[in-house]
PDB file of N, CA and C in Angstrom:
ATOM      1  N   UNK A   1      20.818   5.768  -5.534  1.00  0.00           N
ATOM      2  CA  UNK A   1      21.636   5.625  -6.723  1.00  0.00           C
ATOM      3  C   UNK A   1      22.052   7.012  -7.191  1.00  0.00           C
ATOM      4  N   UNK A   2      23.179   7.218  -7.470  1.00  0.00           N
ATOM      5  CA  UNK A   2      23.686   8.487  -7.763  1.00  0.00           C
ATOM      6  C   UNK A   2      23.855   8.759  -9.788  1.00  0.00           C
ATOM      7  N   UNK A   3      23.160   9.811  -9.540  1.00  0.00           N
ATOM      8  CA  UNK A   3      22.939  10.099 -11.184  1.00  0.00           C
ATOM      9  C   UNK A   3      21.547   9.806 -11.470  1.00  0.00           C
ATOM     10  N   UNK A   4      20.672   9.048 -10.731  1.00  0.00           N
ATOM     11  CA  UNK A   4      19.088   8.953 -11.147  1.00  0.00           C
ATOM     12  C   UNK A   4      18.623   9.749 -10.518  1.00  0.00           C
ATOM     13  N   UNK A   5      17.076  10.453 -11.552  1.00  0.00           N
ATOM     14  CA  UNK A   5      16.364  11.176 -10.771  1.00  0.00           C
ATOM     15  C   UNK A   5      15.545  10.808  -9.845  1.00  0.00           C
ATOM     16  N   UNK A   6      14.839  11.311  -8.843  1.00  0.00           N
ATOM     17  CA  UNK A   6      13.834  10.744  -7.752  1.00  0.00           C
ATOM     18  C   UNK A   6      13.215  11.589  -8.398  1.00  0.00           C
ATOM     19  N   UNK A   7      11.432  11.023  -8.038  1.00  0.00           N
ATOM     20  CA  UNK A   7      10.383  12.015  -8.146  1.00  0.00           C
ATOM     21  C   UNK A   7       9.378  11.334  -6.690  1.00  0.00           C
ATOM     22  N   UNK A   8       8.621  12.617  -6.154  1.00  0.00           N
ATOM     23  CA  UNK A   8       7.855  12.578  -5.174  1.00  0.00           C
ATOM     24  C   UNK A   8       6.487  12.664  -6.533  1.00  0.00           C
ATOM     25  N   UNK A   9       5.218  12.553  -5.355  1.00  0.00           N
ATOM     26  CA  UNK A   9       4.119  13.167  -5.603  1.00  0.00           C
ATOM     27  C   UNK A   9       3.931  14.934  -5.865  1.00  0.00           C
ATOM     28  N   UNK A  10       5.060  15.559  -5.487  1.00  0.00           N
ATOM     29  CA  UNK A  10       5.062  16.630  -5.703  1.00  0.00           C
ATOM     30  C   UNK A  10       5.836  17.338  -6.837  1.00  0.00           C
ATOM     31  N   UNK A  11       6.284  16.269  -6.901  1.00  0.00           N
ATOM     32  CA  UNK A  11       7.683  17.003  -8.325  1.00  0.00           C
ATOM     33  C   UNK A  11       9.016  16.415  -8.395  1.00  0.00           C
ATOM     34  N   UNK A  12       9.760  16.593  -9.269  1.00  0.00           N
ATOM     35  CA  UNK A  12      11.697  16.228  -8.981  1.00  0.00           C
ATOM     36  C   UNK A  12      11.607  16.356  -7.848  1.00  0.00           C
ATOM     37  N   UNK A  13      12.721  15.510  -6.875  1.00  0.00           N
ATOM     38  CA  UNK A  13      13.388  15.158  -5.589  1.00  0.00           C
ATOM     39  C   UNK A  13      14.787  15.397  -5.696  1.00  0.00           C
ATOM     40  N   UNK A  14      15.173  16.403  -5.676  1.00  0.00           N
ATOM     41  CA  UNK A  14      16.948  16.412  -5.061  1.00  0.00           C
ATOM     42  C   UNK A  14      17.674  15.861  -4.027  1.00  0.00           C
ATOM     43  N   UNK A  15      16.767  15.947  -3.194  1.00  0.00           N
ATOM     44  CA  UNK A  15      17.152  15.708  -1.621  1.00  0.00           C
ATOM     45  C   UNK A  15      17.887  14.472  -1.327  1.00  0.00           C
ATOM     46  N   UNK A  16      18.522  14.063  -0.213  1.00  0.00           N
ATOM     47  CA  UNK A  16      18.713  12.624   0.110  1.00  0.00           C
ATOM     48  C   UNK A  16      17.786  11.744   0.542  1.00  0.00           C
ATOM     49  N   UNK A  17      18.315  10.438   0.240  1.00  0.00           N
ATOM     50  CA  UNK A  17      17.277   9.480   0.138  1.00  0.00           C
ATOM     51  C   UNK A  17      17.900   8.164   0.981  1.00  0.00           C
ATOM     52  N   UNK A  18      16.946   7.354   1.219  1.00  0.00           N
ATOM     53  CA  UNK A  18      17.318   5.950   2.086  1.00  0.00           C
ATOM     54  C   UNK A  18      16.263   4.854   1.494  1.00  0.00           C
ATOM     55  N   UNK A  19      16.726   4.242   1.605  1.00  0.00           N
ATOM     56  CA  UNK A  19      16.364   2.077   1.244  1.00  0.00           C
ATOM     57  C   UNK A  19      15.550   1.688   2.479  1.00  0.00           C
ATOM     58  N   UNK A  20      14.305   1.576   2.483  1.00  0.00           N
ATOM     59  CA  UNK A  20      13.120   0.897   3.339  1.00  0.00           C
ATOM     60  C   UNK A  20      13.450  -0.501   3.022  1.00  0.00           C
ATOM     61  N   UNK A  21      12.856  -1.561   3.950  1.00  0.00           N
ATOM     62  CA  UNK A  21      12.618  -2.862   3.566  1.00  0.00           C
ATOM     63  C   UNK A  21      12.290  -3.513   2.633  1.00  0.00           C
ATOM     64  N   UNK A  22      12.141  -3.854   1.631  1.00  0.00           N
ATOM     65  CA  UNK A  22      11.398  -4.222   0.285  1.00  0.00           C
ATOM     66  C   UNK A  22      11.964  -3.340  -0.729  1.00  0.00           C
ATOM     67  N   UNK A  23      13.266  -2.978  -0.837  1.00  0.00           N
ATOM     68  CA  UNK A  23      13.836  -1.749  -1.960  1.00  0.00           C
ATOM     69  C   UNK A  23      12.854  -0.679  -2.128  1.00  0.00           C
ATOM     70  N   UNK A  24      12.194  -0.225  -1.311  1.00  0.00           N
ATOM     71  CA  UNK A  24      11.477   1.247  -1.293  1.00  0.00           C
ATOM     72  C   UNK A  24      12.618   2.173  -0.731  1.00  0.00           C
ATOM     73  N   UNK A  25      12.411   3.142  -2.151  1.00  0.00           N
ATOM     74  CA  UNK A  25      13.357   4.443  -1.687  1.00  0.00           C
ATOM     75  C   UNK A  25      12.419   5.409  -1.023  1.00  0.00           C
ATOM     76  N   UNK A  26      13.103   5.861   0.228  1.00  0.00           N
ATOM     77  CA  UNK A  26      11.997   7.493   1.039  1.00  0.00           C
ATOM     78  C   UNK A  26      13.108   8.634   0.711  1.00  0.00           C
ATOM     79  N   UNK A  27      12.476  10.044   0.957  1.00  0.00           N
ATOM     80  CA  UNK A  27      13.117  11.042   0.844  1.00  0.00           C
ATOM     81  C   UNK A  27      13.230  11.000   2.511  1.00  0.00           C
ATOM     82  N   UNK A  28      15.105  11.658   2.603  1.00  0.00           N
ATOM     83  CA  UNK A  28      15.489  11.924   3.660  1.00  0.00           C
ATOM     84  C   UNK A  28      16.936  10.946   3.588  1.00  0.00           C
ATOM     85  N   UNK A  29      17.642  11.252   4.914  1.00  0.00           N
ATOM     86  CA  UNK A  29      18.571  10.395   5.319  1.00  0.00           C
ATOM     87  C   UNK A  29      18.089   8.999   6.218  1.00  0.00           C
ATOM     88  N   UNK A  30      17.161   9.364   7.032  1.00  0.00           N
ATOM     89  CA  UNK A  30      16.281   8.364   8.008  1.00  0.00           C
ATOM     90  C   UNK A  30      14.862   8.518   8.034  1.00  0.00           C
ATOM     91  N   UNK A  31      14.680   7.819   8.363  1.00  0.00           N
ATOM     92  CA  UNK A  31      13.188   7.292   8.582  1.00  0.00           C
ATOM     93  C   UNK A  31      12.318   8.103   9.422  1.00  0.00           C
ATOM     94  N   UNK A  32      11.447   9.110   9.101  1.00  0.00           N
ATOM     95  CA  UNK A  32      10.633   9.639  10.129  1.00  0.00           C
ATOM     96  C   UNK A  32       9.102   9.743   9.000  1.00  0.00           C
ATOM     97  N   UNK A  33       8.406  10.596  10.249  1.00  0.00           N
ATOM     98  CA  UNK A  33       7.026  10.723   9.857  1.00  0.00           C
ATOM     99  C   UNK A  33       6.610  11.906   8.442  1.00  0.00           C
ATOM    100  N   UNK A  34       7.787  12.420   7.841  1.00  0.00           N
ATOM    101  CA  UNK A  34       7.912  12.992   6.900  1.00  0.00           C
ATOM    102  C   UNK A  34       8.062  12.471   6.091  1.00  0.00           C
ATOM    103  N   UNK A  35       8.937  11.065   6.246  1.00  0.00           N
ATOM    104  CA  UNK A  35       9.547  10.941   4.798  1.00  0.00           C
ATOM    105  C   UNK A  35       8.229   9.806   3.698  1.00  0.00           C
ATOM    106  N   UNK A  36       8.892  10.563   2.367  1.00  0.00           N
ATOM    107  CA  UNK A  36       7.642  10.482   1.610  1.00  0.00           C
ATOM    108  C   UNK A  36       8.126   9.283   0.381  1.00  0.00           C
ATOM    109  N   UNK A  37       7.623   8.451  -0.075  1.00  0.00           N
ATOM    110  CA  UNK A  37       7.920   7.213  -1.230  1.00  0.00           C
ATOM    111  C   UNK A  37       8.476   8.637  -2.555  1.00  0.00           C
ATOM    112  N   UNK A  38       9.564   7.250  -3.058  1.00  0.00           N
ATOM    113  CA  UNK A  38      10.207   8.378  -4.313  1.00  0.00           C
ATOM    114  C   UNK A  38      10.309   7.028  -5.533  1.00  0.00           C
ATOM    115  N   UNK A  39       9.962   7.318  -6.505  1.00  0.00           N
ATOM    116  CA  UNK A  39      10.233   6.900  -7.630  1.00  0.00           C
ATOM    117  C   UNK A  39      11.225   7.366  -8.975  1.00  0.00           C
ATOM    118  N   UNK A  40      11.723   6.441  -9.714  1.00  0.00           N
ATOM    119  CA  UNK A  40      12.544   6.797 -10.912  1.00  0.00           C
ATOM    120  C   UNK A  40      11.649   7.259 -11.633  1.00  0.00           C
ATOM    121  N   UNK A  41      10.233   7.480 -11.843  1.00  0.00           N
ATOM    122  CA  UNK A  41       9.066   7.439 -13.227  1.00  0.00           C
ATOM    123  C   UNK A  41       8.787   9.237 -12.081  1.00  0.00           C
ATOM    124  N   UNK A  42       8.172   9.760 -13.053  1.00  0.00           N
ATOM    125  CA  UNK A  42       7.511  11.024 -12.595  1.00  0.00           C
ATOM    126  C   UNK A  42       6.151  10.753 -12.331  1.00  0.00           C
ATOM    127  N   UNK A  43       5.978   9.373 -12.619  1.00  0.00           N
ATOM    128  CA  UNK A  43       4.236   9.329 -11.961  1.00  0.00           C
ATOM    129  C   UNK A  43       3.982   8.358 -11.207  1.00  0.00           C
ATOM    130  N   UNK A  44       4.929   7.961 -10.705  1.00  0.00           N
ATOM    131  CA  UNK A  44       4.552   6.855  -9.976  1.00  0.00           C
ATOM    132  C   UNK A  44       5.280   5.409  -9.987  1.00  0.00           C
ATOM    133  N   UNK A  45       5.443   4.444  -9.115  1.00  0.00           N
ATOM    134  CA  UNK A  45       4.047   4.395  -8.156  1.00  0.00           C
ATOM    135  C   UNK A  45       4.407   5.026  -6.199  1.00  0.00           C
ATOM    136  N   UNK A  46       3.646   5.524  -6.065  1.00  0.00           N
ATOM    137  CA  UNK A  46       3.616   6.825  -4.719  1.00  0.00           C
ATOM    138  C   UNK A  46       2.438   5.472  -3.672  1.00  0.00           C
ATOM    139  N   UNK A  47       1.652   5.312  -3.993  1.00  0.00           N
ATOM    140  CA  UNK A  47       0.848   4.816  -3.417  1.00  0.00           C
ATOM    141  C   UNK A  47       1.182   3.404  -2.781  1.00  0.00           C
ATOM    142  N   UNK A  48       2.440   3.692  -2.449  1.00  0.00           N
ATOM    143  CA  UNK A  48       2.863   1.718  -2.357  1.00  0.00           C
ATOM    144  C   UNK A  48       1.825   0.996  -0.691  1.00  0.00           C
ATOM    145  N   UNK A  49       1.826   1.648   0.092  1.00  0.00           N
ATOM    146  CA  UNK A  49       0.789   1.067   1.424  1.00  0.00           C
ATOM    147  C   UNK A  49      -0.225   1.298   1.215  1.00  0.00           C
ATOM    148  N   UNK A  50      -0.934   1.337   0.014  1.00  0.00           N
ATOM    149  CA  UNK A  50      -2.553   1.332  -0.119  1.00  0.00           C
ATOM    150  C   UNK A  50      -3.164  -0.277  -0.017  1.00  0.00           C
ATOM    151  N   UNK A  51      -3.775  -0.572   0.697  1.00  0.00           N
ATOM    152  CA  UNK A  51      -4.676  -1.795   0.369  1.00  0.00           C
ATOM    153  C   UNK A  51      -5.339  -2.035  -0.962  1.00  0.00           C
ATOM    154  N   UNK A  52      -5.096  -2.914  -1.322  1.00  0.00           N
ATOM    155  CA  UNK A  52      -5.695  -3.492  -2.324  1.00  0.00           C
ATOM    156  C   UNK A  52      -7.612  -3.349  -2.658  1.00  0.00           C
ATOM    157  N   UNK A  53      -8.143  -3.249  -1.483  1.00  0.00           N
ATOM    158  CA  UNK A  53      -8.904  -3.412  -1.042  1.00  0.00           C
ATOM    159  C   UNK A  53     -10.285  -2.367  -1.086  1.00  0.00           C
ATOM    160  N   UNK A  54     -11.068  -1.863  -1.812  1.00  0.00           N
ATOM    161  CA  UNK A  54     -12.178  -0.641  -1.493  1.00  0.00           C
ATOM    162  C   UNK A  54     -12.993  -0.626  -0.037  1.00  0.00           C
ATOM    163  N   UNK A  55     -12.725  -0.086   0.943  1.00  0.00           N
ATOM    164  CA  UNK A  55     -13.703  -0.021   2.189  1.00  0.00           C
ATOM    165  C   UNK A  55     -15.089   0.697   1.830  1.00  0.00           C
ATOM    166  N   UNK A  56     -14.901   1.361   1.139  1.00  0.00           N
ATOM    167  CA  UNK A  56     -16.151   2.316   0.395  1.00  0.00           C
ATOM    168  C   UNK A  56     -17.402   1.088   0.299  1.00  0.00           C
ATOM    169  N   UNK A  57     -17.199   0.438  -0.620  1.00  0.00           N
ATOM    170  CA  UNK A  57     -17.966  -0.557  -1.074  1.00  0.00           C
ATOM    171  C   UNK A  57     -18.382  -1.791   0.059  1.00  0.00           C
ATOM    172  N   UNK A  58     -17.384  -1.951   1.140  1.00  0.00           N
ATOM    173  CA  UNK A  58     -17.947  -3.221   2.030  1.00  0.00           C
ATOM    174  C   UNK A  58     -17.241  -4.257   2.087  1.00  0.00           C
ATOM    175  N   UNK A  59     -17.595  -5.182   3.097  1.00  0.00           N
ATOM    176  CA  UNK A  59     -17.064  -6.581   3.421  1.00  0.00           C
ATOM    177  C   UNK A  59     -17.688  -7.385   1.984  1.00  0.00           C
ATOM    178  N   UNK A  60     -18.729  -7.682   1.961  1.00  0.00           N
ATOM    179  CA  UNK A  60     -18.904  -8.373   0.958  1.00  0.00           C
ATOM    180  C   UNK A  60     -18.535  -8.517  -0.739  1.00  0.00           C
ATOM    181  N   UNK A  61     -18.139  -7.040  -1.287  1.00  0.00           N
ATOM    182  CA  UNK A  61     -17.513  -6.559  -2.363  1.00  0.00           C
ATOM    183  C   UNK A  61     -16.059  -7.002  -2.134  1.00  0.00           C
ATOM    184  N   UNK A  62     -16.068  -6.984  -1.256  1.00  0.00           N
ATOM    185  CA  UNK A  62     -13.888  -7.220  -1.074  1.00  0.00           C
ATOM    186  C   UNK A  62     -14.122  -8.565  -1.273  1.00  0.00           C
ATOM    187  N   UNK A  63     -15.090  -9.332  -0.760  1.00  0.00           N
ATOM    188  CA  UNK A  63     -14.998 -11.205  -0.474  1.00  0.00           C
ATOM    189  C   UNK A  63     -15.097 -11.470  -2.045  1.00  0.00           C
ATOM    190  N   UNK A  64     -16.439 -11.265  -2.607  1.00  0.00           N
ATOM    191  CA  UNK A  64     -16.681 -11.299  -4.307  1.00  0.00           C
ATOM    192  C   UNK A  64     -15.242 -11.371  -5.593  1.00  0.00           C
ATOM    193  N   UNK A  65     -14.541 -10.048  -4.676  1.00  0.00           N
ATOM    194  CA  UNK A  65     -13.646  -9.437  -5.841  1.00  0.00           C
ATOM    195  C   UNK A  65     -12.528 -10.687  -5.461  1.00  0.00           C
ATOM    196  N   UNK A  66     -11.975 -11.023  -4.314  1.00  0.00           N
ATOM    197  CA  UNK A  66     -11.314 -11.524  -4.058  1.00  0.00           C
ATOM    198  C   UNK A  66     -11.296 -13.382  -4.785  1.00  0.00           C
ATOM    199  N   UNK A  67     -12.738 -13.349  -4.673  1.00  0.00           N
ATOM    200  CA  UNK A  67     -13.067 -15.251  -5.204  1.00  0.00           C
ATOM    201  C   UNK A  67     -12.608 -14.699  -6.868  1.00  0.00           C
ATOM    202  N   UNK A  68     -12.866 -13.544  -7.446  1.00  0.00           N
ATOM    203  CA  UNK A  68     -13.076 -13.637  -8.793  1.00  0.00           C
ATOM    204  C   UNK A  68     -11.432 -13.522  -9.426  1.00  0.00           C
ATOM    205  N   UNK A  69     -10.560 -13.383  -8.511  1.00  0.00           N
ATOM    206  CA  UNK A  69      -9.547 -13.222  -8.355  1.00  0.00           C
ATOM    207  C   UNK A  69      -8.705 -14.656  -8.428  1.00  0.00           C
ATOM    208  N   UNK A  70      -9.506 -15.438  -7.848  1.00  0.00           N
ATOM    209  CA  UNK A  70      -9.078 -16.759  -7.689  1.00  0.00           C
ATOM    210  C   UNK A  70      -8.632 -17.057  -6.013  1.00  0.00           C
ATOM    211  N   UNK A  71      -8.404 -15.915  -5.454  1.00  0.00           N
ATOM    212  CA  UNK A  71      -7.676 -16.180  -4.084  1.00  0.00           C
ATOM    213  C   UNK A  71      -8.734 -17.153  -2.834  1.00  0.00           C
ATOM    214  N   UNK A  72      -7.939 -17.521  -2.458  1.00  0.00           N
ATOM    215  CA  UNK A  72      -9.519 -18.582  -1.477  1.00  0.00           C
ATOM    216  C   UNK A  72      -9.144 -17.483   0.010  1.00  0.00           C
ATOM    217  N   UNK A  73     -10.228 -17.403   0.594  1.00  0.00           N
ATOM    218  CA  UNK A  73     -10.487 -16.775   1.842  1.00  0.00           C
ATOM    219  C   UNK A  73      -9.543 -17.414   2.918  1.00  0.00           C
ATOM    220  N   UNK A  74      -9.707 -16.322   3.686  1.00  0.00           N
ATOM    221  CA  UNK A  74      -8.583 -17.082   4.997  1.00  0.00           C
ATOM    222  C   UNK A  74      -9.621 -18.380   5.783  1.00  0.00           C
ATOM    223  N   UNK A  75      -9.245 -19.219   6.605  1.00  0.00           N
ATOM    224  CA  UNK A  75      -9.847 -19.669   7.316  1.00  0.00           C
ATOM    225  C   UNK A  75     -10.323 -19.021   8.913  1.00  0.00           C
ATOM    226  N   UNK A  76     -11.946 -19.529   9.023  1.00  0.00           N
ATOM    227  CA  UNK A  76     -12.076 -18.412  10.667  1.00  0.00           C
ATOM    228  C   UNK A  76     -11.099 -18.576  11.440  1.00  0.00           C
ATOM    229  N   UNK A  77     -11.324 -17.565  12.746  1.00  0.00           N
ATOM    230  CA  UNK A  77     -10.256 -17.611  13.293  1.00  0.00           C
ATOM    231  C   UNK A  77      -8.796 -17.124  12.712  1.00  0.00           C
ATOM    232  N   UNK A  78      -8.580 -17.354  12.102  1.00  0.00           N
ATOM    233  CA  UNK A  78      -7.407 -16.467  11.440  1.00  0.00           C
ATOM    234  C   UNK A  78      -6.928 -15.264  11.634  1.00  0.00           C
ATOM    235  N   UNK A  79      -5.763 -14.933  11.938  1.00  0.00           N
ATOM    236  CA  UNK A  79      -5.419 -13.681  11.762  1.00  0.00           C
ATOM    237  C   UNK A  79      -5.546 -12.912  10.150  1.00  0.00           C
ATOM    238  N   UNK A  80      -6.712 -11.943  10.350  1.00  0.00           N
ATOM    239  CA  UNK A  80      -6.989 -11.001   9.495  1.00  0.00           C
ATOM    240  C   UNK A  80      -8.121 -11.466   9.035  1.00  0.00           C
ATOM    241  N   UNK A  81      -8.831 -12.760   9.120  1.00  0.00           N
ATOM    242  CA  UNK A  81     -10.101 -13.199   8.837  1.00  0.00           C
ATOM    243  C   UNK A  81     -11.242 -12.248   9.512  1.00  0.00           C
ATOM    244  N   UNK A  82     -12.406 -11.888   8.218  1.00  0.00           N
ATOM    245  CA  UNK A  82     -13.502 -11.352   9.432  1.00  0.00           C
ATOM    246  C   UNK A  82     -14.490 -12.032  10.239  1.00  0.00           C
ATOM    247  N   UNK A  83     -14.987 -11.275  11.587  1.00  0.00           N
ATOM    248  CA  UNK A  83     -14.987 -12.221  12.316  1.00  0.00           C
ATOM    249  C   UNK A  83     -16.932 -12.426  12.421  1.00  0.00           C
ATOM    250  N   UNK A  84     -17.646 -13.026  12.955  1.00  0.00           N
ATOM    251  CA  UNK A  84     -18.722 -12.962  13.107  1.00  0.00           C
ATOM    252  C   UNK A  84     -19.645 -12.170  12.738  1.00  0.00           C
ATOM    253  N   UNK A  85     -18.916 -10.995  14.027  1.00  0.00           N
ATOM    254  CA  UNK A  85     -19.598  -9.580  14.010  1.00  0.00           C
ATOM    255  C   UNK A  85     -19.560  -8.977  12.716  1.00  0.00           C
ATOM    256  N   UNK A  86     -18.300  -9.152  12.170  1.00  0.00           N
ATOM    257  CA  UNK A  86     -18.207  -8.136  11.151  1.00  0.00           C
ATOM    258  C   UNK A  86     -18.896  -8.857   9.347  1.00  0.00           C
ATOM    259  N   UNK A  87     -19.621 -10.497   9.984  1.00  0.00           N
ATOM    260  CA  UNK A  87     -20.560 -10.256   8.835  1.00  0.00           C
ATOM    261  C   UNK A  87     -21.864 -10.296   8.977  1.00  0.00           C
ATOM    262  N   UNK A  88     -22.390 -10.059  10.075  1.00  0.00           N
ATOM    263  CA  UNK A  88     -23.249  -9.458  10.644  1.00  0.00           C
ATOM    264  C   UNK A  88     -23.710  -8.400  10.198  1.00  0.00           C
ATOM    265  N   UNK A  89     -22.317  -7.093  10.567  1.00  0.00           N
ATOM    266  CA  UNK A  89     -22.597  -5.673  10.385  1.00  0.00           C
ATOM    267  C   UNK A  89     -23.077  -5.568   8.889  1.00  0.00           C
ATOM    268  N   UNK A  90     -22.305  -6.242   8.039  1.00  0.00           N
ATOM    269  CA  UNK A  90     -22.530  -5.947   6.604  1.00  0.00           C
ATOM    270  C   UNK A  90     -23.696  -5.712   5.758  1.00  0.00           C
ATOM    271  N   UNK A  91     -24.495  -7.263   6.602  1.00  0.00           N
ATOM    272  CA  UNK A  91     -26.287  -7.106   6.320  1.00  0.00           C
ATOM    273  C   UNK A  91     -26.846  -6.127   6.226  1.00  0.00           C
TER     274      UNK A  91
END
């Protein structure tokens, strides 16, 4: 959009910019391993591909937070469901 400011994580954005999938603006003309999320706000939000999710804390803290949430678990087997092993490891 011409006449709005961009802001990075680092400061004002002058530079040119491009439209990702989902109306995410990046700095640059195209898409590479540089280009960085830009916002109209000076603070954010930068963090848009973060998981929802704390790994810090564990499989079982994510399952908890998730019921208290209301969301119901995937079914096994599922793509992205965890699998055996991984509530195993948790113990």
């Amino acid at each position: 959009m011409k006449g709005v400011k961009h802001y990075t994580e680092d400061g004002e954005y002058n530079g040119p910019t491009h439209k990702m999938p989902g109306d995410k603006v990046h700095t640059g003309k195209k898409h590479s391993d540089d280009s960085k999320p830009v916002s109209h706000k000076p603070g954010g939000p930068f963090k848009m591909n973060q998981s929802p999710f704390d790994k810090s804390k564990g499989l079982w803290a994510n399952i908890h937070a998730k019921r208290k949430r209301g969301e119901t678990m995937r079914k096994k087997g599922d793509k992205g469901a965890p699998s055996e092993q991984d509530l195993i490891d948790s113990q």
